[in-house]
PDB file of N, CA and C in Angstrom:
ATOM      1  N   UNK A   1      13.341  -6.655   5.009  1.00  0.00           N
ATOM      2  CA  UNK A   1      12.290  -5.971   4.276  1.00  0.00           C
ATOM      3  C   UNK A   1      11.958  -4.628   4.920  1.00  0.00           C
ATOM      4  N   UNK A   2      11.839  -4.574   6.000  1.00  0.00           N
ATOM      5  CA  UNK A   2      11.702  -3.436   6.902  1.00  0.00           C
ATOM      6  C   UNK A   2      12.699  -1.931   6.593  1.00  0.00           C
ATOM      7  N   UNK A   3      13.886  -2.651   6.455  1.00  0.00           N
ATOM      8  CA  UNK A   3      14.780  -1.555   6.081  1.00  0.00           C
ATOM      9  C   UNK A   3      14.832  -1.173   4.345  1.00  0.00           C
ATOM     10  N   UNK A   4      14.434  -1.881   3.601  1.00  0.00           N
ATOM     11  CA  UNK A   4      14.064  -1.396   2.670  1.00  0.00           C
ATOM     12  C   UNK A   4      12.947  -0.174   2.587  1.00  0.00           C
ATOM     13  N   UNK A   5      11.924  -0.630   3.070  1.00  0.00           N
ATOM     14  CA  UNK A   5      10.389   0.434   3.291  1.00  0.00           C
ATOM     15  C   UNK A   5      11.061   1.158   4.024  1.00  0.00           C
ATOM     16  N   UNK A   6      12.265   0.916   4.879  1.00  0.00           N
ATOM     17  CA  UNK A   6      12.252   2.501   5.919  1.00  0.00           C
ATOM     18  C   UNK A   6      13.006   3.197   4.674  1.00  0.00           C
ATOM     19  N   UNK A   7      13.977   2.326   4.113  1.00  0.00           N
ATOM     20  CA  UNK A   7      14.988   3.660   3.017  1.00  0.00           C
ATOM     21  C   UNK A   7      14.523   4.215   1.894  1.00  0.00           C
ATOM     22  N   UNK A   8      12.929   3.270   1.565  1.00  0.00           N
ATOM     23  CA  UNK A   8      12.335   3.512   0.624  1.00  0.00           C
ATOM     24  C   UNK A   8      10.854   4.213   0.292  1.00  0.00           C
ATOM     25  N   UNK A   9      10.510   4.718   1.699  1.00  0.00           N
ATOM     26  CA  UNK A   9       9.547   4.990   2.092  1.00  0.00           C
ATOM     27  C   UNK A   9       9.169   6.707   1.239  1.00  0.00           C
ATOM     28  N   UNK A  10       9.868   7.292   0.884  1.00  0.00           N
ATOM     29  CA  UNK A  10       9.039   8.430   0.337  1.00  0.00           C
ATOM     30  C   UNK A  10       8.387   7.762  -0.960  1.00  0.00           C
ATOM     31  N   UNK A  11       9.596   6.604  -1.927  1.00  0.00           N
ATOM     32  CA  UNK A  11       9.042   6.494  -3.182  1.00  0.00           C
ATOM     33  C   UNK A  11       8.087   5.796  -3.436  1.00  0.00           C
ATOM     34  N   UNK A  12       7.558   4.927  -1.768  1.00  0.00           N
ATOM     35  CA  UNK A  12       6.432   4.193  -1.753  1.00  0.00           C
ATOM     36  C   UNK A  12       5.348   4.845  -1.499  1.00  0.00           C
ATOM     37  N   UNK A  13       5.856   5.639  -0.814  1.00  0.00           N
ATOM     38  CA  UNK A  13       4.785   6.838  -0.594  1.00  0.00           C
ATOM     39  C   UNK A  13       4.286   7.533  -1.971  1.00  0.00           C
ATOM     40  N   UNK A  14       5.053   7.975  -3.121  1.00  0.00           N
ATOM     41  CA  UNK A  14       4.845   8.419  -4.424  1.00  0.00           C
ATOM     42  C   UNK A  14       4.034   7.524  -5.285  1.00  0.00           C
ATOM     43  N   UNK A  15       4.664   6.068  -4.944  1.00  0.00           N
ATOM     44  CA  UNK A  15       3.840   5.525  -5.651  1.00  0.00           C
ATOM     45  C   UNK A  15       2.547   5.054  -5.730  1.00  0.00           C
ATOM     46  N   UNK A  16       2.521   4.883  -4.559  1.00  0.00           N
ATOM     47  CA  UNK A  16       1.357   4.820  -3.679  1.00  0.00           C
ATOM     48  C   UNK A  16       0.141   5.877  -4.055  1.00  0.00           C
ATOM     49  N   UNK A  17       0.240   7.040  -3.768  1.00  0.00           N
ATOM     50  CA  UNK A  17      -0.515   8.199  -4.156  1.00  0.00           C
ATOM     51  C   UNK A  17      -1.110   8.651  -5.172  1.00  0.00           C
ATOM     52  N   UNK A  18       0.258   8.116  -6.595  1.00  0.00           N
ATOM     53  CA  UNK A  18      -0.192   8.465  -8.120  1.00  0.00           C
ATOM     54  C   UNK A  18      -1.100   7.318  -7.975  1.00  0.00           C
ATOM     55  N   UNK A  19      -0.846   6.066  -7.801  1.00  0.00           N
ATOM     56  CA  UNK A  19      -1.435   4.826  -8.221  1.00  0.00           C
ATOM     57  C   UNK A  19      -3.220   5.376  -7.906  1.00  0.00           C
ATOM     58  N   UNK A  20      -3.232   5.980  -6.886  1.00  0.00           N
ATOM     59  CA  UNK A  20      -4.367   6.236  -6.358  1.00  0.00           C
ATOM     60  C   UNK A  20      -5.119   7.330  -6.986  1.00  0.00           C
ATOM     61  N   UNK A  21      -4.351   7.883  -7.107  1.00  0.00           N
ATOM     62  CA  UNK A  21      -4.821   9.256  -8.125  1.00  0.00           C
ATOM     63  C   UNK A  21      -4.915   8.735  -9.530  1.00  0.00           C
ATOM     64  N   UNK A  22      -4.687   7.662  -9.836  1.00  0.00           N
ATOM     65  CA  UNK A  22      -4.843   7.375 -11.239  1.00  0.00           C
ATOM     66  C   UNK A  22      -6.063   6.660 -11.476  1.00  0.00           C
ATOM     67  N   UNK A  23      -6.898   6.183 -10.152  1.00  0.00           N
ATOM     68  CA  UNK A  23      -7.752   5.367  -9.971  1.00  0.00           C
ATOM     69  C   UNK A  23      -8.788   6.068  -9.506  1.00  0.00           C
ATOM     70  N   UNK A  24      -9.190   7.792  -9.532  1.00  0.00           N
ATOM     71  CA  UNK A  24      -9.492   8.315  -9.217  1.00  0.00           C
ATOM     72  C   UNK A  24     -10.165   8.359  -7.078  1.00  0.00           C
ATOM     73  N   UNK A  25      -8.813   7.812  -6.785  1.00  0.00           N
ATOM     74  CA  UNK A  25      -8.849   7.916  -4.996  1.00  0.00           C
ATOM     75  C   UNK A  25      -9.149   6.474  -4.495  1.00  0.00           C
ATOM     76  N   UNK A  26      -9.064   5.761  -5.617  1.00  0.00           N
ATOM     77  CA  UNK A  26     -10.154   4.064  -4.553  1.00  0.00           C
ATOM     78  C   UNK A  26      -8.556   3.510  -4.282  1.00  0.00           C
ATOM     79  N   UNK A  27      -8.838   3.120  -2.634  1.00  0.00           N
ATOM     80  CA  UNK A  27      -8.019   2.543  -1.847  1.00  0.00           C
ATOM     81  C   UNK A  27      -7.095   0.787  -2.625  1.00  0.00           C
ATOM     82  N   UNK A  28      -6.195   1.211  -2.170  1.00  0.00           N
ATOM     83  CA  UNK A  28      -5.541  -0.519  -2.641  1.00  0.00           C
ATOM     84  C   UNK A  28      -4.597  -0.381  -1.757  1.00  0.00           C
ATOM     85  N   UNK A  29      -3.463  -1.498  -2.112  1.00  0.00           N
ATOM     86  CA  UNK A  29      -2.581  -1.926  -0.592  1.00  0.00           C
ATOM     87  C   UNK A  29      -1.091  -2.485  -2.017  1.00  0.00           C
ATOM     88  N   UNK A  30      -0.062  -1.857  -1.266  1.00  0.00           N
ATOM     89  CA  UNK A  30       1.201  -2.031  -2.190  1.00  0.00           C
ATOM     90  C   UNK A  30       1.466  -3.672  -1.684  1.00  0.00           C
ATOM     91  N   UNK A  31       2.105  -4.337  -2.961  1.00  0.00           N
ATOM     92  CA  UNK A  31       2.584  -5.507  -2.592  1.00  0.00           C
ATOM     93  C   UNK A  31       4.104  -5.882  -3.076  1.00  0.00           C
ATOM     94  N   UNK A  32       4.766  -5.897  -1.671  1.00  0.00           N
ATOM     95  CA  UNK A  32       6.203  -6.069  -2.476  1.00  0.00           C
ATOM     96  C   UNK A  32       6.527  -7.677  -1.955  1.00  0.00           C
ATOM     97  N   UNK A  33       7.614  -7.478  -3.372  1.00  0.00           N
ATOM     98  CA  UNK A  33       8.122  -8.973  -3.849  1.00  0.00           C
ATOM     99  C   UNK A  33       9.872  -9.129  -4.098  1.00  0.00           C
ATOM    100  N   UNK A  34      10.264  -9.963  -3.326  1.00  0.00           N
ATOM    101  CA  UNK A  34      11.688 -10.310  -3.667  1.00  0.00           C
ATOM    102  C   UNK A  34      11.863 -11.097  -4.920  1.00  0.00           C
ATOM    103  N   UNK A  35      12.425 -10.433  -6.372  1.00  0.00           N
ATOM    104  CA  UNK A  35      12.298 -11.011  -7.131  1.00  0.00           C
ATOM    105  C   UNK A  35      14.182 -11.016  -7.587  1.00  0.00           C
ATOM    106  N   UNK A  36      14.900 -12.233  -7.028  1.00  0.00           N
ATOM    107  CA  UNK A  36      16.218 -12.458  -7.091  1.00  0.00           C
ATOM    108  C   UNK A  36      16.971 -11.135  -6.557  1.00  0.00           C
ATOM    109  N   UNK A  37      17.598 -10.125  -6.997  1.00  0.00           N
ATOM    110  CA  UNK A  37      18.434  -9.476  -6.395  1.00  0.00           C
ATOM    111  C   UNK A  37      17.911  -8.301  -6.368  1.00  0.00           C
ATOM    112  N   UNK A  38      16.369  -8.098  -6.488  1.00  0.00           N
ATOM    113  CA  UNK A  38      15.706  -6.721  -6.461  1.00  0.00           C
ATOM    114  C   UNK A  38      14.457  -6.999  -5.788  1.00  0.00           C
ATOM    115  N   UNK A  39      13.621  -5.775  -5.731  1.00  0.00           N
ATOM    116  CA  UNK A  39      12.521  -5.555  -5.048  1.00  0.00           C
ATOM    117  C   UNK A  39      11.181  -4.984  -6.357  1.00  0.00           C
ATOM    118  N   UNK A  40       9.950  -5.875  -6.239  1.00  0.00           N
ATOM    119  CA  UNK A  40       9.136  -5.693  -7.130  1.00  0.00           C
ATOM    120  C   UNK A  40       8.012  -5.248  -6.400  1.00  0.00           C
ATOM    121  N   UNK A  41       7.375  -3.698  -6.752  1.00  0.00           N
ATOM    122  CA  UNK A  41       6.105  -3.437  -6.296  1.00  0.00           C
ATOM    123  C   UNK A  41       5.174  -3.339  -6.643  1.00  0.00           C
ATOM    124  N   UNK A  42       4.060  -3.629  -6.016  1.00  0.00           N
ATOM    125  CA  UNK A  42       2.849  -3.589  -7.228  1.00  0.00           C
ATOM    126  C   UNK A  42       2.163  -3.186  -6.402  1.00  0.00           C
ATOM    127  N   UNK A  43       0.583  -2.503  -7.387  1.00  0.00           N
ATOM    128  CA  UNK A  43      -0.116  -2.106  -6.255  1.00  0.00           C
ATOM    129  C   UNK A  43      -1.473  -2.379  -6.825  1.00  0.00           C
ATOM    130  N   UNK A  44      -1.953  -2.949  -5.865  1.00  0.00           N
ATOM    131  CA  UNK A  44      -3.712  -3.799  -6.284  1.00  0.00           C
ATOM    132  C   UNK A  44      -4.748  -3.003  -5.530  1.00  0.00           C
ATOM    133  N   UNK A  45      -5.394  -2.684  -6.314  1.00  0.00           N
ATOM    134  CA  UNK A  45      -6.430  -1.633  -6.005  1.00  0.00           C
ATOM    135  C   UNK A  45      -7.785  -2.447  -5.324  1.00  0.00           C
ATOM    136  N   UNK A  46      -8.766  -2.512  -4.760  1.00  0.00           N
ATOM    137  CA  UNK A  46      -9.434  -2.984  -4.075  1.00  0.00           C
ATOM    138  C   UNK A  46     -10.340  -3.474  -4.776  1.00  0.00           C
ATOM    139  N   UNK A  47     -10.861  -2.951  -5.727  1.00  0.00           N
ATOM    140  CA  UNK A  47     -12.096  -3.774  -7.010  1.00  0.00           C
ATOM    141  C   UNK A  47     -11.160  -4.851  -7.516  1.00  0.00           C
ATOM    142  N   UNK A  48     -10.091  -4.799  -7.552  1.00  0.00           N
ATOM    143  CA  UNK A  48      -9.288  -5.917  -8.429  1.00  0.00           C
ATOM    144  C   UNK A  48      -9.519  -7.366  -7.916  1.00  0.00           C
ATOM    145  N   UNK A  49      -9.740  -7.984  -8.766  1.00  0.00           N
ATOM    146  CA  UNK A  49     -10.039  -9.606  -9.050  1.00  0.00           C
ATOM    147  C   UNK A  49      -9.162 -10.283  -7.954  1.00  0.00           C
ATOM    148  N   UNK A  50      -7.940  -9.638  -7.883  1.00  0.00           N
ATOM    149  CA  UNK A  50      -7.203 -10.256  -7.327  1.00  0.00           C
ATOM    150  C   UNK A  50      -6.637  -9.815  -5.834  1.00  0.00           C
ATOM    151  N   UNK A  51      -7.429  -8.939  -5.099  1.00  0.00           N
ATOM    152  CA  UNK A  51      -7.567  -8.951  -3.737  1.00  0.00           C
ATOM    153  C   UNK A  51      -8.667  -9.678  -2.935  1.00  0.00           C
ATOM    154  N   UNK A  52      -8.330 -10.307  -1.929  1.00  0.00           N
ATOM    155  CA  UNK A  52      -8.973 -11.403  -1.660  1.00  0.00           C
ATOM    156  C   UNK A  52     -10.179 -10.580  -0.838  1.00  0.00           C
ATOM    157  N   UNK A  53     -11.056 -10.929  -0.589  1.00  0.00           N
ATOM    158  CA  UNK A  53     -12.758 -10.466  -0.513  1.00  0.00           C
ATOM    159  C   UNK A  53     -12.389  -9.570   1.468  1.00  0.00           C
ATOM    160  N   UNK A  54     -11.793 -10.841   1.864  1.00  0.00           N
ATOM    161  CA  UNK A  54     -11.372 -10.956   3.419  1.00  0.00           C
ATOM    162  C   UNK A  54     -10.546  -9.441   4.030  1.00  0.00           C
ATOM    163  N   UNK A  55      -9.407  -9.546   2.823  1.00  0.00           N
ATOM    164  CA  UNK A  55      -8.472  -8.304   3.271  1.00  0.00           C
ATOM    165  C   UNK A  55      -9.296  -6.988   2.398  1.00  0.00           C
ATOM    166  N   UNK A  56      -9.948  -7.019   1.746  1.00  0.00           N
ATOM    167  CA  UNK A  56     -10.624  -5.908   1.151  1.00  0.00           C
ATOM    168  C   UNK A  56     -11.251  -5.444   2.218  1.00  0.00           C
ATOM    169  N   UNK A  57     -11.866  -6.508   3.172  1.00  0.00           N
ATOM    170  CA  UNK A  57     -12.970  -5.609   4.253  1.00  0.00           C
ATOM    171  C   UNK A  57     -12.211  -5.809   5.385  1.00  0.00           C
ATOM    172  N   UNK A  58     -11.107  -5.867   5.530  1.00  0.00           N
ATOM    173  CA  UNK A  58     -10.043  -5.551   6.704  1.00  0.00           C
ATOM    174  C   UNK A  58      -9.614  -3.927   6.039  1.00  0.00           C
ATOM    175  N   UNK A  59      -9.228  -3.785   4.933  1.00  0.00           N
ATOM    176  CA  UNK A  59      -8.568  -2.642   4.893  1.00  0.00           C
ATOM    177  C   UNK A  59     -10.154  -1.626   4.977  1.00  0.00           C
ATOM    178  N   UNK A  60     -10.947  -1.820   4.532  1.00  0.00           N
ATOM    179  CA  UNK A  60     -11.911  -0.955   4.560  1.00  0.00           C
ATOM    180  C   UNK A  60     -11.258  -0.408   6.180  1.00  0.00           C
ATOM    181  N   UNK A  61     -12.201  -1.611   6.705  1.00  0.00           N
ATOM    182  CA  UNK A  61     -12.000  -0.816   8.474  1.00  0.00           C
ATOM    183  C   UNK A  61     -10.818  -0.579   9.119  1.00  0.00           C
ATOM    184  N   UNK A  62      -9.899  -0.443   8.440  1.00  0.00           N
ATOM    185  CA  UNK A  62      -8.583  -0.050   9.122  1.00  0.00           C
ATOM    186  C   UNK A  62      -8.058   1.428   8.356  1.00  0.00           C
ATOM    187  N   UNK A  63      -8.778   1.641   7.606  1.00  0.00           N
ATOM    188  CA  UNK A  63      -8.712   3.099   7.252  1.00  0.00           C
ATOM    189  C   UNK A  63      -8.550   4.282   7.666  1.00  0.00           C
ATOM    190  N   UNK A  64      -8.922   5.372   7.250  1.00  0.00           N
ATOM    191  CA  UNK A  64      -9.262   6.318   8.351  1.00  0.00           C
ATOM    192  C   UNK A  64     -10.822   6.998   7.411  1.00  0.00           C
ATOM    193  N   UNK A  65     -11.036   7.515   8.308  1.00  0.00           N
ATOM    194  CA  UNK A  65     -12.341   8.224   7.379  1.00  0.00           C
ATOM    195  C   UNK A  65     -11.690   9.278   6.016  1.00  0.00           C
ATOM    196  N   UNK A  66     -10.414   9.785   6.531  1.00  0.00           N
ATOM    197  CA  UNK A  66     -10.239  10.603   5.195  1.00  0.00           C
ATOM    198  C   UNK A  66      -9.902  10.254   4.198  1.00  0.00           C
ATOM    199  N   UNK A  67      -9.503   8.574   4.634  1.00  0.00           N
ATOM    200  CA  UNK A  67      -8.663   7.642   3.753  1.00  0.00           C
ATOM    201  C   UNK A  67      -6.928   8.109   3.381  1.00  0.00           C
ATOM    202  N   UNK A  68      -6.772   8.662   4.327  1.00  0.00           N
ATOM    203  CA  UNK A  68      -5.220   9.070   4.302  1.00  0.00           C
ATOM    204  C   UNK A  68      -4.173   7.416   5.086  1.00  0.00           C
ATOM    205  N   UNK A  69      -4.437   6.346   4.735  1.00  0.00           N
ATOM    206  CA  UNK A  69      -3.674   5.380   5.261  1.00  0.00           C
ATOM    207  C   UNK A  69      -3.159   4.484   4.389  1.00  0.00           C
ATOM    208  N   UNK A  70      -2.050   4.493   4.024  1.00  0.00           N
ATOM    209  CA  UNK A  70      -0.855   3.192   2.920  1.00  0.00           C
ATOM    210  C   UNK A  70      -1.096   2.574   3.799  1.00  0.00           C
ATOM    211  N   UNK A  71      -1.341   1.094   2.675  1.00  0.00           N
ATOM    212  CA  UNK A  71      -1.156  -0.305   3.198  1.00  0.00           C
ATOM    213  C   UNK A  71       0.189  -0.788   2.329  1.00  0.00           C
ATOM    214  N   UNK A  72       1.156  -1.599   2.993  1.00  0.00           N
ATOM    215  CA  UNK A  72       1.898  -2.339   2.097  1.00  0.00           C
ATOM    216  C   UNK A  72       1.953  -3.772   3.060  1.00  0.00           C
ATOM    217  N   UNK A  73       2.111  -4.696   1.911  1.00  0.00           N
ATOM    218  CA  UNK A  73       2.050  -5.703   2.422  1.00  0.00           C
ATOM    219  C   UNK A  73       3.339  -6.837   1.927  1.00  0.00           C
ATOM    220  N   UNK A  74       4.123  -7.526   2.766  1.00  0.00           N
ATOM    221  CA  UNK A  74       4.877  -8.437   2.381  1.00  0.00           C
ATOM    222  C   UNK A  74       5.343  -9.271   3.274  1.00  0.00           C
ATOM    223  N   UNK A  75       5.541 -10.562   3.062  1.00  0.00           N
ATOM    224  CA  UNK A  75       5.716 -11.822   3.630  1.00  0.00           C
ATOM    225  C   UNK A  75       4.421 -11.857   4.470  1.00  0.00           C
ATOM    226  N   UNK A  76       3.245 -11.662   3.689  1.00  0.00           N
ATOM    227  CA  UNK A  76       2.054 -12.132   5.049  1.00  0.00           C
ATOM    228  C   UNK A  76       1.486 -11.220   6.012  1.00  0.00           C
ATOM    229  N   UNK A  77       2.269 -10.035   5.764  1.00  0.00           N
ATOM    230  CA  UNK A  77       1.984  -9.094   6.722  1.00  0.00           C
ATOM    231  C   UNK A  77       1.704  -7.976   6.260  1.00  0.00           C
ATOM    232  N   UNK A  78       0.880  -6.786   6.839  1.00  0.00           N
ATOM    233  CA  UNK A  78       0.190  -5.886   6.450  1.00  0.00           C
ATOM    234  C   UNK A  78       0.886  -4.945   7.174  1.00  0.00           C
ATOM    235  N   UNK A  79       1.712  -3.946   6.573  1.00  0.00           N
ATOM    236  CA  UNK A  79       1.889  -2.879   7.438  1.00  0.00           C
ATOM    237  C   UNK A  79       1.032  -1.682   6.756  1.00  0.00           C
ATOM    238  N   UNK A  80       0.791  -0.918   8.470  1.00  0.00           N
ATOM    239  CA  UNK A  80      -0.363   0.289   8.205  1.00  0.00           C
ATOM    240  C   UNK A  80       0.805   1.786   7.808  1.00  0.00           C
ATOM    241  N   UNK A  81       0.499   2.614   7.562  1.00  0.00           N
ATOM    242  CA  UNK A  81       0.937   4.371   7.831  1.00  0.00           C
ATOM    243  C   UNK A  81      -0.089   5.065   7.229  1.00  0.00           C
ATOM    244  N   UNK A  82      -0.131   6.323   8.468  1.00  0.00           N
ATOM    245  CA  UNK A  82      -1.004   7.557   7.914  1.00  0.00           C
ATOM    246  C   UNK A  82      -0.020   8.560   7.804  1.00  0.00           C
ATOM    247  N   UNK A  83      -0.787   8.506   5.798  1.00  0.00           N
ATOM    248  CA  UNK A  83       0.373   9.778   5.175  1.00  0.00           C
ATOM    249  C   UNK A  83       0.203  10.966   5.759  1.00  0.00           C
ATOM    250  N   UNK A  84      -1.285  11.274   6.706  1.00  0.00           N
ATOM    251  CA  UNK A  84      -0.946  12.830   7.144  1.00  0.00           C
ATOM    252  C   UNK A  84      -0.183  12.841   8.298  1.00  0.00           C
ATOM    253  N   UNK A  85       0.510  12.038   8.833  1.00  0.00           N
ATOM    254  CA  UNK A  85       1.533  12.159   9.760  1.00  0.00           C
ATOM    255  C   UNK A  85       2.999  11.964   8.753  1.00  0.00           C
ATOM    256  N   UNK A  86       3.105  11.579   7.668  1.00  0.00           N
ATOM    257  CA  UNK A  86       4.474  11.114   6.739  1.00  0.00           C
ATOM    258  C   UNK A  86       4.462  12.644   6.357  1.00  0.00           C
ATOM    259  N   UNK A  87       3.565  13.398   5.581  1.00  0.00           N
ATOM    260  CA  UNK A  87       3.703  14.948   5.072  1.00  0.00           C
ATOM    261  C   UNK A  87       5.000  15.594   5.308  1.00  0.00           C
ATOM    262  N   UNK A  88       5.796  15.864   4.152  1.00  0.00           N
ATOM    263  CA  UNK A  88       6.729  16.964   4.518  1.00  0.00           C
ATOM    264  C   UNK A  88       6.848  18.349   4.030  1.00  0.00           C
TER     265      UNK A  88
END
């Protein structure tokens, strides 16, 4: 999974950003899924029904104040990045 997000990391980064910009800036956390011979991403925005109450106020405080930090999450695990260090 790792080497996927590393080879796939700008378009998660893209997606990531519109998703956010479409939501006018409110934080969510990408969730990828092995679905048979591909990779499924989704991305759940933090008001959504379906982020659990617990990781909503983990990601709060793992933020940054400018809110420049992707969450993606898979197999259980939360990985962090701050896009103003990804910038090209």
């Amino acid at each position: 999974m790792e080497n996927f997000i590393e080879r796939e990391f700008d378009n998660l980064m893209k997606i990531y950003i519109q998703e956010r910009m479409n939501r006018h800036g409110e934080m969510g956390i990408l969730y990828l899924f092995q679905l048979e011979d591909k990779m499924d991403v989704r991305f759940i925005p933090v008001s959504s029904e379906l982020m659990d109450p617990r990781l909503r106020e983990d990601l709060s405080k793992m933020n940054t104040p400018s809110g420049s930090n992707m969450f993606i999450c898979y197999d259980n695990k939360i990985m962090t990045y701050d896009l103003q260090k990804h910038k090209k």
